[in-house]
Protein backbone atom coordinates (compact mmCIF):
# COMPACT_ATOMS: atom_id res chain seq x y z
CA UNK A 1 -128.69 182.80 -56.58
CA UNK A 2 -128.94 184.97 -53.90
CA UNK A 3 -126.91 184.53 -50.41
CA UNK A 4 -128.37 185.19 -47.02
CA UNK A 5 -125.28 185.25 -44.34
CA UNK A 6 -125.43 184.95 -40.71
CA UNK A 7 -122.36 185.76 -38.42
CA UNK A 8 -121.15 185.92 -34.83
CA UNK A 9 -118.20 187.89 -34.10
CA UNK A 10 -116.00 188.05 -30.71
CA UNK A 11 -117.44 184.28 -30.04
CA UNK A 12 -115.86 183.95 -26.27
CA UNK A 13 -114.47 180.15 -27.50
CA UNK A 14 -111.62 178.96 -29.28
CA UNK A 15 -111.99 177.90 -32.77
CA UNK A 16 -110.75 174.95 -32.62
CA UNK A 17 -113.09 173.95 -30.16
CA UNK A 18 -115.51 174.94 -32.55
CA UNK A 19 -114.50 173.29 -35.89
CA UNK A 20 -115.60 170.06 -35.17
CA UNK A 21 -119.00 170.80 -34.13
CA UNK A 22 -119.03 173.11 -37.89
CA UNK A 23 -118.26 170.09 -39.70
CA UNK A 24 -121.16 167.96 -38.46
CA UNK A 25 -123.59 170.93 -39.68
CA UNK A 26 -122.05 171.72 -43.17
CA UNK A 27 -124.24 170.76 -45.88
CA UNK A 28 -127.41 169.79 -43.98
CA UNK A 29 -130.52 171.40 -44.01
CA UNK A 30 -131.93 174.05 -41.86
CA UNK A 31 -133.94 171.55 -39.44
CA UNK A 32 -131.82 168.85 -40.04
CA UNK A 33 -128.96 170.86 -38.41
CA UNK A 34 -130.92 172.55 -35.51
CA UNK A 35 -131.67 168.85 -34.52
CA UNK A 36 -128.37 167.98 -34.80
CA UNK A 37 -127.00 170.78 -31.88
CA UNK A 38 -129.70 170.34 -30.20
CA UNK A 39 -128.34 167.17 -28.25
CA UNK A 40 -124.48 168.21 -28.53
CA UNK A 41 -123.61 168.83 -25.02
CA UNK A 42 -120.73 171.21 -25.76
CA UNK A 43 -120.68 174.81 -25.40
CA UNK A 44 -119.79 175.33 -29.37
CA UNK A 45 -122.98 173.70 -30.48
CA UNK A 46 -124.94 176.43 -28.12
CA UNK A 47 -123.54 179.37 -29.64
CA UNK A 48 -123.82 177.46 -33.67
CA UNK A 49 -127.22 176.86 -32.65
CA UNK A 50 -127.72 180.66 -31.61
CA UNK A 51 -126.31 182.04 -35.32
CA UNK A 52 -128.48 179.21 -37.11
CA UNK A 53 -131.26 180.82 -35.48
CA UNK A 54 -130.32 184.50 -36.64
CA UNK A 55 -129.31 183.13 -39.68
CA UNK A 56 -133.31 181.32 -40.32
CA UNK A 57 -134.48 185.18 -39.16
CA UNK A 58 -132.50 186.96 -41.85
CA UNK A 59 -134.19 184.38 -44.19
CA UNK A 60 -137.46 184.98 -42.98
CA UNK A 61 -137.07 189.02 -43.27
CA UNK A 62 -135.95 188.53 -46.72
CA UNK A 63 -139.25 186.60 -48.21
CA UNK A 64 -138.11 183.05 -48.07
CA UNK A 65 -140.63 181.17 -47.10
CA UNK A 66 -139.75 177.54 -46.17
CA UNK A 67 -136.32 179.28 -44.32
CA UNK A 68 -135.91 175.37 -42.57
CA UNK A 69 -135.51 173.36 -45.72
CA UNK A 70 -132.63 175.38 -47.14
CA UNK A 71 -129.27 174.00 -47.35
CA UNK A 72 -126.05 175.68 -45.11
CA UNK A 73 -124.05 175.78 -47.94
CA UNK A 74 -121.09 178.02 -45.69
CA UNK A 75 -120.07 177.35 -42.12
CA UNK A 76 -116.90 178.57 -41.63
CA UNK A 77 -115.10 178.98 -37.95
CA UNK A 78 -112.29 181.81 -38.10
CA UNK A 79 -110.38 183.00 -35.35
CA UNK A 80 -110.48 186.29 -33.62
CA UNK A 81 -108.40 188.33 -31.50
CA UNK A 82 -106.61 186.93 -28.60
CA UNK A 83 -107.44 188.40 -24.88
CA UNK A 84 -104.48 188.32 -23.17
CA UNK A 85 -103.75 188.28 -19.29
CA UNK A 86 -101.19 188.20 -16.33
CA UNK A 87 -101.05 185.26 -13.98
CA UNK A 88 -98.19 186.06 -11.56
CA UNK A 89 -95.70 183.33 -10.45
CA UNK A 90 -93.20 182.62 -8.18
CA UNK A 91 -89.52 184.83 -8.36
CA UNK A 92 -91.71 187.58 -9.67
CA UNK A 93 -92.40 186.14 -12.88
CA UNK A 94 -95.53 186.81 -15.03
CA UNK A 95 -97.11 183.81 -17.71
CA UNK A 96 -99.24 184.71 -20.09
CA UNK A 97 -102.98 183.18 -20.65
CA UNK A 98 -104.29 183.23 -24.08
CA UNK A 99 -108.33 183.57 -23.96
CA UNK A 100 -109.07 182.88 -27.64
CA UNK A 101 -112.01 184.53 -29.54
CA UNK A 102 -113.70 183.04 -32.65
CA UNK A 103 -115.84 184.25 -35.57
CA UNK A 104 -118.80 182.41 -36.98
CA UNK A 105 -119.63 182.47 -40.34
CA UNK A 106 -122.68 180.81 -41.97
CA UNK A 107 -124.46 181.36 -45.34
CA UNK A 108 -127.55 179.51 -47.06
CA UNK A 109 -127.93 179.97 -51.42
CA UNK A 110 -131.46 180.53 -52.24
CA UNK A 111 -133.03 181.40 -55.67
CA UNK A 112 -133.58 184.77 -56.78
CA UNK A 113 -136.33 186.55 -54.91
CA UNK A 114 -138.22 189.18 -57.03
């Protein structure tokens, strides 16, 4: 069995945001899945939506041809780096705000291709 990945890096989102929405998709098929985000009305299911769609193209350029009937046998959320910034405060004190990053991670198992 052969493994076609997709993957976003640098996702401007915090996993955790994102895990949820990951766990709906897992196991489903293609269209199934694309249906699915397609009436989520967070941000997360935007950007899952986005790598499903690079991940049916990297099917597609590899011969499959049914790419929406396969099964997303990987979705995995991992976090990235952390942006960090200054907000000043009062007595000339500095807090720090965390902007998270993610990394998206999806995969689909399809026979050998000769």
């Amino acid at each position: 069995m052969a493994q076609i990945r997709s993957e976003s890096k640098f996702v401007r989102v915090s996993s955790s945001k994102l895990k949820p929405t990951a766990d709906l998709i897992r196991g489903k098929q293609i269209r199934s899945a694309q249906q699915s985000l397609e009436f989520l009305p967070n941000r997360g299911a935007k950007l899952l939506r986005k790598c499903l769609a690079s991940l049916v193209a990297n099917a597609e350029d590899r011969g499959v041809r049914n790419a929406d009937n396969l099964v997303l046998t990987k979705v995995e959320i991992g976090t990235g780096p952390i942006m960090r910034r200054i907000r000043p405060m009062s007595r000339g004190q500095a807090f720090v705000i965390r902007k998270r990053l993610a990394h998206i991670f999806m995969a689909v198992d399809v026979p050998e291709l000769s």
